[in-house]
Protein backbone atom coordinates (compact mmCIF):
# COMPACT_ATOMS: atom_id res chain seq x y z
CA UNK A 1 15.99 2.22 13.21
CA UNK A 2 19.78 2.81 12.33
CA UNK A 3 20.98 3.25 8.88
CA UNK A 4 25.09 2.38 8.40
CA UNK A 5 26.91 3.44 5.37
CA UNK A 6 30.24 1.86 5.24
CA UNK A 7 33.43 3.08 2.89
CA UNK A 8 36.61 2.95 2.45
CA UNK A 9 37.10 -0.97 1.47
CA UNK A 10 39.65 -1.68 -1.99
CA UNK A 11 42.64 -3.52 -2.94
CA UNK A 12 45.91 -3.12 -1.55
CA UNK A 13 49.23 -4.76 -1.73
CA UNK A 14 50.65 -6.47 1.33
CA UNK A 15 51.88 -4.48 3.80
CA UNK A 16 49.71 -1.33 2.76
CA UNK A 17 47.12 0.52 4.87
CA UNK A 18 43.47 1.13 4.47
CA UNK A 19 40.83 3.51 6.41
CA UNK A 20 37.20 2.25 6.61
CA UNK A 21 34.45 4.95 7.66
CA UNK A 22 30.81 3.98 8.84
CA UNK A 23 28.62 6.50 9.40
CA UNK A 24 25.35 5.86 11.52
CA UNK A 25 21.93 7.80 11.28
CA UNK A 26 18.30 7.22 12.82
CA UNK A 27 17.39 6.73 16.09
CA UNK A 28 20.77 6.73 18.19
CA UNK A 29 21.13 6.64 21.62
CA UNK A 30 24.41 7.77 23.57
CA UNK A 31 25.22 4.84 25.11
CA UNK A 32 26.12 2.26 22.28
CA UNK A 33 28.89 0.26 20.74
CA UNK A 34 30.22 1.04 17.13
CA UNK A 35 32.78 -1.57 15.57
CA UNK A 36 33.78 -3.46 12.52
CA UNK A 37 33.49 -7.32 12.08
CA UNK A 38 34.44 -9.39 8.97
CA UNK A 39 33.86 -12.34 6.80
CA UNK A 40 35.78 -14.32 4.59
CA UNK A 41 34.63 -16.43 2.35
CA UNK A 42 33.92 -19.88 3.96
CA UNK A 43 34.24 -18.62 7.16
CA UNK A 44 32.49 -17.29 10.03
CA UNK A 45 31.79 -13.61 10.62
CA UNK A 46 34.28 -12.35 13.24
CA UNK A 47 34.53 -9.24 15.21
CA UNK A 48 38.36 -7.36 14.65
CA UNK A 49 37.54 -3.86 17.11
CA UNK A 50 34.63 -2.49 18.91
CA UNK A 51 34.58 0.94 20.80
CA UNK A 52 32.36 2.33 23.06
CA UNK A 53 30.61 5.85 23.18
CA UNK A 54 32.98 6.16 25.86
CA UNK A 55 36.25 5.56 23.69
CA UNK A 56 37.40 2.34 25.43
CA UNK A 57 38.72 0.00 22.14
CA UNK A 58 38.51 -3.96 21.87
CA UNK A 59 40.25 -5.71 19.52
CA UNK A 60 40.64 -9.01 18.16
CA UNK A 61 44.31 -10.72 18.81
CA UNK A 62 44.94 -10.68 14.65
CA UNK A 63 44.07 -6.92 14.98
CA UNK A 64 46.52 -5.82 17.63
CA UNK A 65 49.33 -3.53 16.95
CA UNK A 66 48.22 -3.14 13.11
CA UNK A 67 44.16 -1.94 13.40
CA UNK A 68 43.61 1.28 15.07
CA UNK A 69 39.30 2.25 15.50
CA UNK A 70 38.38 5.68 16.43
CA UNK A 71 35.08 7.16 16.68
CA UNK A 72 33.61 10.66 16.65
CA UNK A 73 30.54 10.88 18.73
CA UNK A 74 29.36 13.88 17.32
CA UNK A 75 29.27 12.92 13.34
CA UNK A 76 28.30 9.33 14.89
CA UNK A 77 30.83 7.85 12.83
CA UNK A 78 33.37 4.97 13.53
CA UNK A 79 36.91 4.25 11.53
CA UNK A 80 39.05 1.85 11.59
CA UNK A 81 42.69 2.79 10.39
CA UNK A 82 44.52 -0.91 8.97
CA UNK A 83 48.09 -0.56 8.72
CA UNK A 84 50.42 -3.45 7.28
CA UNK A 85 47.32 -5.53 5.58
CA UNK A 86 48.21 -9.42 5.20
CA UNK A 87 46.06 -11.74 2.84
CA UNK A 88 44.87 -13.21 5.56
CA UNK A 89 42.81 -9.48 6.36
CA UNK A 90 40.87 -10.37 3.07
CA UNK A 91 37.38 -10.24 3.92
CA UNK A 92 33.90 -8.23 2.90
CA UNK A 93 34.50 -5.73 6.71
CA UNK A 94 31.06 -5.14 8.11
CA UNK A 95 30.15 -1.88 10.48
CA UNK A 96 27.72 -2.73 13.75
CA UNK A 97 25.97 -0.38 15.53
CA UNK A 98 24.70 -1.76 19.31
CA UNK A 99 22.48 -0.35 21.97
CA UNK A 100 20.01 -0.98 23.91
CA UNK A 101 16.54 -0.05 24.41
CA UNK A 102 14.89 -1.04 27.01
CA UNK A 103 15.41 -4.52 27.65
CA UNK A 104 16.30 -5.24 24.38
CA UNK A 105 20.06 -5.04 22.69
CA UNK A 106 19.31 -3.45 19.19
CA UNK A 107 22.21 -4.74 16.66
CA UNK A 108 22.55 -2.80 13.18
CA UNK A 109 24.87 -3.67 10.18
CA UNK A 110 26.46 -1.92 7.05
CA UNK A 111 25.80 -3.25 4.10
CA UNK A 112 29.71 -4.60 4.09
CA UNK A 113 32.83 -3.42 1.95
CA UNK A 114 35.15 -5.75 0.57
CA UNK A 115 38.65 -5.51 1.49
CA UNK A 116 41.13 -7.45 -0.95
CA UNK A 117 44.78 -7.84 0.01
CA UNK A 118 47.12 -9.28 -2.76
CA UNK A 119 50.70 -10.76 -1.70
């Protein structure tokens, strides 16, 4: 089992930045994916940036150029730096932690931090 605490969420004004932290503990294993997905209301969750244990970042098109996620291995603990929030980043921001064991892909989430953006 993997426990996520998330932090970091609040309200901003447009245009202003925000750094989320998750931190994971249990049972990790090397290889995995960390990375932060969100929901807004009415809508489907969606994934914004994922990185690998081995640093490589993917992020969503609405991310690029303005989201930045890091990770430190040893602390297990992924961030994701937002720079010139919009409304339209307004969403509850969710960390995931993925591996696999065996056969099976193991998927853990945060308990979600709400990120409000006011124009």
């Amino acid at each position: 089992q993997v426990l996520l605490v998330e932090s970091g969420g609040g309200l901003v004004q447009a245009g202003g930045s925000l750094r989320l932290s998750c931190a994971a503990s249990g049972r990790i294993f090397s290889i995995n994916f960390m990375g932060w997905y969100r929901q807004a209301p009415g809508k489907q969750r969606e994934s914004v940036a994922v990185m690998a244990n081995t640093g490589i970042p993917t992020y969503a098109s609405s991310a690029k150029g303005r989201f930045t996620i890091s990770r430190d291995n040893a602390k297990n603990t992924v961030y994701l730096q937002m720079n010139n929030l919009k409304p339209e980043d307004t969403a509850v921001y969710y960390c995931n932690h993925l591996q696999r064991d065996g056969n099976n892909d193991d998927s853990y989430w945060g308990q979600g931090t709400q990120v409000t953006v006011s124009s």
